[in-house]
C-alpha atoms as a PDB file:
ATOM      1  CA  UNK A   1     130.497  17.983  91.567  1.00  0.00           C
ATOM      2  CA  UNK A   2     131.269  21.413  93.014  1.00  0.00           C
ATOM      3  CA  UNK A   3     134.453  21.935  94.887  1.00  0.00           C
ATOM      4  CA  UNK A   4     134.460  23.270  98.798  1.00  0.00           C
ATOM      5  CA  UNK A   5     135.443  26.692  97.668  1.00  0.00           C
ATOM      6  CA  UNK A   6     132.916  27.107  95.123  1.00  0.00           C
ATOM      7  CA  UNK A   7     129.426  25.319  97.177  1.00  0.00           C
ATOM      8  CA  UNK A   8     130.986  27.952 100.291  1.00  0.00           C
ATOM      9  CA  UNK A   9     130.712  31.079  97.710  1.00  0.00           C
ATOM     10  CA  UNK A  10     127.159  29.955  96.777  1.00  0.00           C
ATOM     11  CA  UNK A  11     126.016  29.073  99.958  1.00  0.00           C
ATOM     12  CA  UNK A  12     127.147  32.786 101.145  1.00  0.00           C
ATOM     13  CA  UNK A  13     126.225  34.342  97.501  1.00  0.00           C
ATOM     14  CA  UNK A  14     122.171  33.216  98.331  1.00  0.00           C
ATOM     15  CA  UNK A  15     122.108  34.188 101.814  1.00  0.00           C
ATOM     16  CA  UNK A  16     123.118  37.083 100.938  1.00  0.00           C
ATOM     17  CA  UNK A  17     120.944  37.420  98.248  1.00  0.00           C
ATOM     18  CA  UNK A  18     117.581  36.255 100.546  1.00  0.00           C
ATOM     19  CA  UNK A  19     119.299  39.155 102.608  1.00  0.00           C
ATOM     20  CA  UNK A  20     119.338  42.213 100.725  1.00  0.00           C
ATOM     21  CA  UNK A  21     116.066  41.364  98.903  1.00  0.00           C
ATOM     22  CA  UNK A  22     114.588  42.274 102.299  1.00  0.00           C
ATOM     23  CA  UNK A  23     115.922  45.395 102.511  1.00  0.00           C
ATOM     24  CA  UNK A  24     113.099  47.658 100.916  1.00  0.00           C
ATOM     25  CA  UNK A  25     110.720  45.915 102.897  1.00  0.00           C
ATOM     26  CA  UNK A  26     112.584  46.722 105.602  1.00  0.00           C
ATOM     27  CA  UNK A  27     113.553  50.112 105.285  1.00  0.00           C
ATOM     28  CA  UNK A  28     110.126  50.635 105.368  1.00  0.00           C
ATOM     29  CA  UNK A  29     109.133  49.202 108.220  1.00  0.00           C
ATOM     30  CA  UNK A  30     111.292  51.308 110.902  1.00  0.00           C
ATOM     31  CA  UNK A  31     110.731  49.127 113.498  1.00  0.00           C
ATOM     32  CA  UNK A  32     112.593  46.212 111.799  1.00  0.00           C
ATOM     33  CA  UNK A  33     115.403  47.470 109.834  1.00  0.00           C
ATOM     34  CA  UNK A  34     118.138  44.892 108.802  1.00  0.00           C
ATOM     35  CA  UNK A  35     121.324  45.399 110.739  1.00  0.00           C
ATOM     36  CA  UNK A  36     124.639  43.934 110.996  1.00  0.00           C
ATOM     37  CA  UNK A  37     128.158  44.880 111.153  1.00  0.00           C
ATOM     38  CA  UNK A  38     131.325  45.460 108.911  1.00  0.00           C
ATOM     39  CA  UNK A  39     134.642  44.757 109.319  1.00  0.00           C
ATOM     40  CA  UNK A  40     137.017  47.590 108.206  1.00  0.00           C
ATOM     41  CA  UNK A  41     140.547  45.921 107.602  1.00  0.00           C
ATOM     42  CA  UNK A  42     142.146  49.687 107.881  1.00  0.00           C
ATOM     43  CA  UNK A  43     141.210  50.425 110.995  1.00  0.00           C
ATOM     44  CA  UNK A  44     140.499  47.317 112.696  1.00  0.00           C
ATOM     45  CA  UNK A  45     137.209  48.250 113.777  1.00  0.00           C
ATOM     46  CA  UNK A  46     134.146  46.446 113.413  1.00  0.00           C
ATOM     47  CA  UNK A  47     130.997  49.018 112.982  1.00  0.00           C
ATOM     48  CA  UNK A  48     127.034  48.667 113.431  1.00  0.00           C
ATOM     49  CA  UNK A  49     125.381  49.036 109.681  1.00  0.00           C
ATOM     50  CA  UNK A  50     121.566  49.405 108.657  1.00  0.00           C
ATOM     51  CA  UNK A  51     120.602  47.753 105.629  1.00  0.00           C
ATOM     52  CA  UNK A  52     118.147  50.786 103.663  1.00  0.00           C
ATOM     53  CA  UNK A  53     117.806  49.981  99.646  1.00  0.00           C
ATOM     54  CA  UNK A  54     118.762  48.773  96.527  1.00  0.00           C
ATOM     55  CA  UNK A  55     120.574  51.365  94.335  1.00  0.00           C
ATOM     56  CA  UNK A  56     120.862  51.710  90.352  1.00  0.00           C
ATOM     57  CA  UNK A  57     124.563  50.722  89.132  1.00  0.00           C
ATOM     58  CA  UNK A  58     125.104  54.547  88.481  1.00  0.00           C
ATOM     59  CA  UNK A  59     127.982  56.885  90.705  1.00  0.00           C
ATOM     60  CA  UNK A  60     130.947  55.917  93.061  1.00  0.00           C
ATOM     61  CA  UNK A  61     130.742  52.069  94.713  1.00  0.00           C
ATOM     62  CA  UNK A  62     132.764  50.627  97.651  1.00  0.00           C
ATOM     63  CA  UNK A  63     133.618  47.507  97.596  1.00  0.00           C
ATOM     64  CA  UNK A  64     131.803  45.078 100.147  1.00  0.00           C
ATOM     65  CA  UNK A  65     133.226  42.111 100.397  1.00  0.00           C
ATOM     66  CA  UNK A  66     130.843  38.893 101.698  1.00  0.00           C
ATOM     67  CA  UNK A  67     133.688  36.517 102.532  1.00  0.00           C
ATOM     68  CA  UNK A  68     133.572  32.730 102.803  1.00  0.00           C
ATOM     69  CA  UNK A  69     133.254  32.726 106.357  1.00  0.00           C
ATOM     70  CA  UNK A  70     129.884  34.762 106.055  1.00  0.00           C
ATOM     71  CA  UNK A  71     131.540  37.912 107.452  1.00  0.00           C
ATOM     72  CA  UNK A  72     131.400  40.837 105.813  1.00  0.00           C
ATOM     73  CA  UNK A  73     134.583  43.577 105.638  1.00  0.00           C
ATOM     74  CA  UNK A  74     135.726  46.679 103.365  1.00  0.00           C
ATOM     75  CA  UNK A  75     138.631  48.751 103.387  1.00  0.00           C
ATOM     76  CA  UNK A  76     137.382  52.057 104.383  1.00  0.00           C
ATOM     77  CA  UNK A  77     134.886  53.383 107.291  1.00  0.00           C
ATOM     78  CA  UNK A  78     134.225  56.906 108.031  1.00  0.00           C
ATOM     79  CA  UNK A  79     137.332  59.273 107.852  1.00  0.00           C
ATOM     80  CA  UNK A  80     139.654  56.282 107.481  1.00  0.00           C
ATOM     81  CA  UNK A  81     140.097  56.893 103.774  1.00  0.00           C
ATOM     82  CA  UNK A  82     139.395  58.517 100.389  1.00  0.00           C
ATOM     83  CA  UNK A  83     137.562  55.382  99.095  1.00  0.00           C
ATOM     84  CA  UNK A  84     134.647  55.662 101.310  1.00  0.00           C
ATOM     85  CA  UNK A  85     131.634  56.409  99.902  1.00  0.00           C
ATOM     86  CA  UNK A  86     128.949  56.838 102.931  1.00  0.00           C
ATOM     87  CA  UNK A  87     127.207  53.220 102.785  1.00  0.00           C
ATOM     88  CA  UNK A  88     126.980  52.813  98.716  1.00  0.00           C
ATOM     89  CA  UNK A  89     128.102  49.159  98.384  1.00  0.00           C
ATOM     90  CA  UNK A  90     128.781  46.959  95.782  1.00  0.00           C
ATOM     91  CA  UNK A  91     128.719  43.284  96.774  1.00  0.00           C
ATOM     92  CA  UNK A  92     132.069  41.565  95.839  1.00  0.00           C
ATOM     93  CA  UNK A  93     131.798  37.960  96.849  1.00  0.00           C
ATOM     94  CA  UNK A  94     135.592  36.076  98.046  1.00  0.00           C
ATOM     95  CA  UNK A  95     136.014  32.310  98.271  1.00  0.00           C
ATOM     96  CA  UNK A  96     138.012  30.546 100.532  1.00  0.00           C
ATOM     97  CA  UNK A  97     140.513  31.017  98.471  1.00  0.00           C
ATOM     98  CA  UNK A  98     140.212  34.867  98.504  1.00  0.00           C
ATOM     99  CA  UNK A  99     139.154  34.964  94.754  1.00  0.00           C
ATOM    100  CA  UNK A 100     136.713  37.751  94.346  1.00  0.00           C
ATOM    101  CA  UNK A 101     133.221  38.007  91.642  1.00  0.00           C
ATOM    102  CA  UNK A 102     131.954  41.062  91.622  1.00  0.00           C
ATOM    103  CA  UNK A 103     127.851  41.130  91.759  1.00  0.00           C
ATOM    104  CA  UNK A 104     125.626  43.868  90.272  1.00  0.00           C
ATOM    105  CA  UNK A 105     124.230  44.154  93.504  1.00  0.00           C
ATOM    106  CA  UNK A 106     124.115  47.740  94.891  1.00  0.00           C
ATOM    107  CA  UNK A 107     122.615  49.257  98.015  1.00  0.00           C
ATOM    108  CA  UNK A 108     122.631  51.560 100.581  1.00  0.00           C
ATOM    109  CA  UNK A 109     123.862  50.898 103.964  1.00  0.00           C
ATOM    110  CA  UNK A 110     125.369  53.441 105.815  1.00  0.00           C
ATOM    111  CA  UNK A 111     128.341  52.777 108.530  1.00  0.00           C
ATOM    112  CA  UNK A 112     126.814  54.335 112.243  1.00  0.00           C
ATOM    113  CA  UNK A 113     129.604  53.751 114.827  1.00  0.00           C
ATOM    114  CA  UNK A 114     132.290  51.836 116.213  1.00  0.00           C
ATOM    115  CA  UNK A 115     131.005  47.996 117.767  1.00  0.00           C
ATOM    116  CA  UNK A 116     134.202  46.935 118.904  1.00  0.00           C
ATOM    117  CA  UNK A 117     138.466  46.745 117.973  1.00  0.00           C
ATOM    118  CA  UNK A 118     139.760  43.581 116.756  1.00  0.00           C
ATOM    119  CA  UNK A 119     143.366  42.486 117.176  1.00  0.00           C
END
């Protein structure tokens, strides 16, 4: 039987997943792009995103993290710090438990402004 923890990381892992393999389709369609926000836990700011495309696993990745609450969150947004890497994302997936698998999922989703601050 799986644990809480892990049927919460698989639950997010394959929306996710039914998620970005809409992006292409998407990103061609302009009139329907995928967006969402980020959480960026240096700032406190939460920013609009597009979804665009899948990537190759080649070049400089931040870390996207899909947490266990079905939020997503990084580190870094625009001028905040050196590890941002304009919207190239790898997916890293965090439990309840804040355990983290990292995915060879990659895609391009670039940060566009500032939603709202969080306290």
């Amino acid at each position: 039987m799986l644990s809480k923890t892990k049927l919460s990381l698989l639950i997010g892992a394959s929306a996710l997943m039914l998620s970005l393999s809409s992006f292409s389709a998407s990103a061609q369609n302009a009139n329907s792009p995928d967006r969402g926000t980020i959480y960026i836990t240096s700032t406190g700011e939460t920013l609009d995103t597009i979804a665009l495309n899948a990537l190759p696993s080649n070049g400089p990745f931040q870390e996207l993290y899909v947490n266990a609450d079905g939020t997503l969150s990084t580190e870094f947004g625009p001028g905040s710090g050196p590890g941002h890497y304009g919207g190239r994302w790898q997916v890293v997936l965090v439990d309840a438990d804040g355990n983290k698998t990292y995915t060879d999922t990659y895609f391009l989703c670039p940060l566009l402004g500032s939603k709202a601050k969080q306290n």
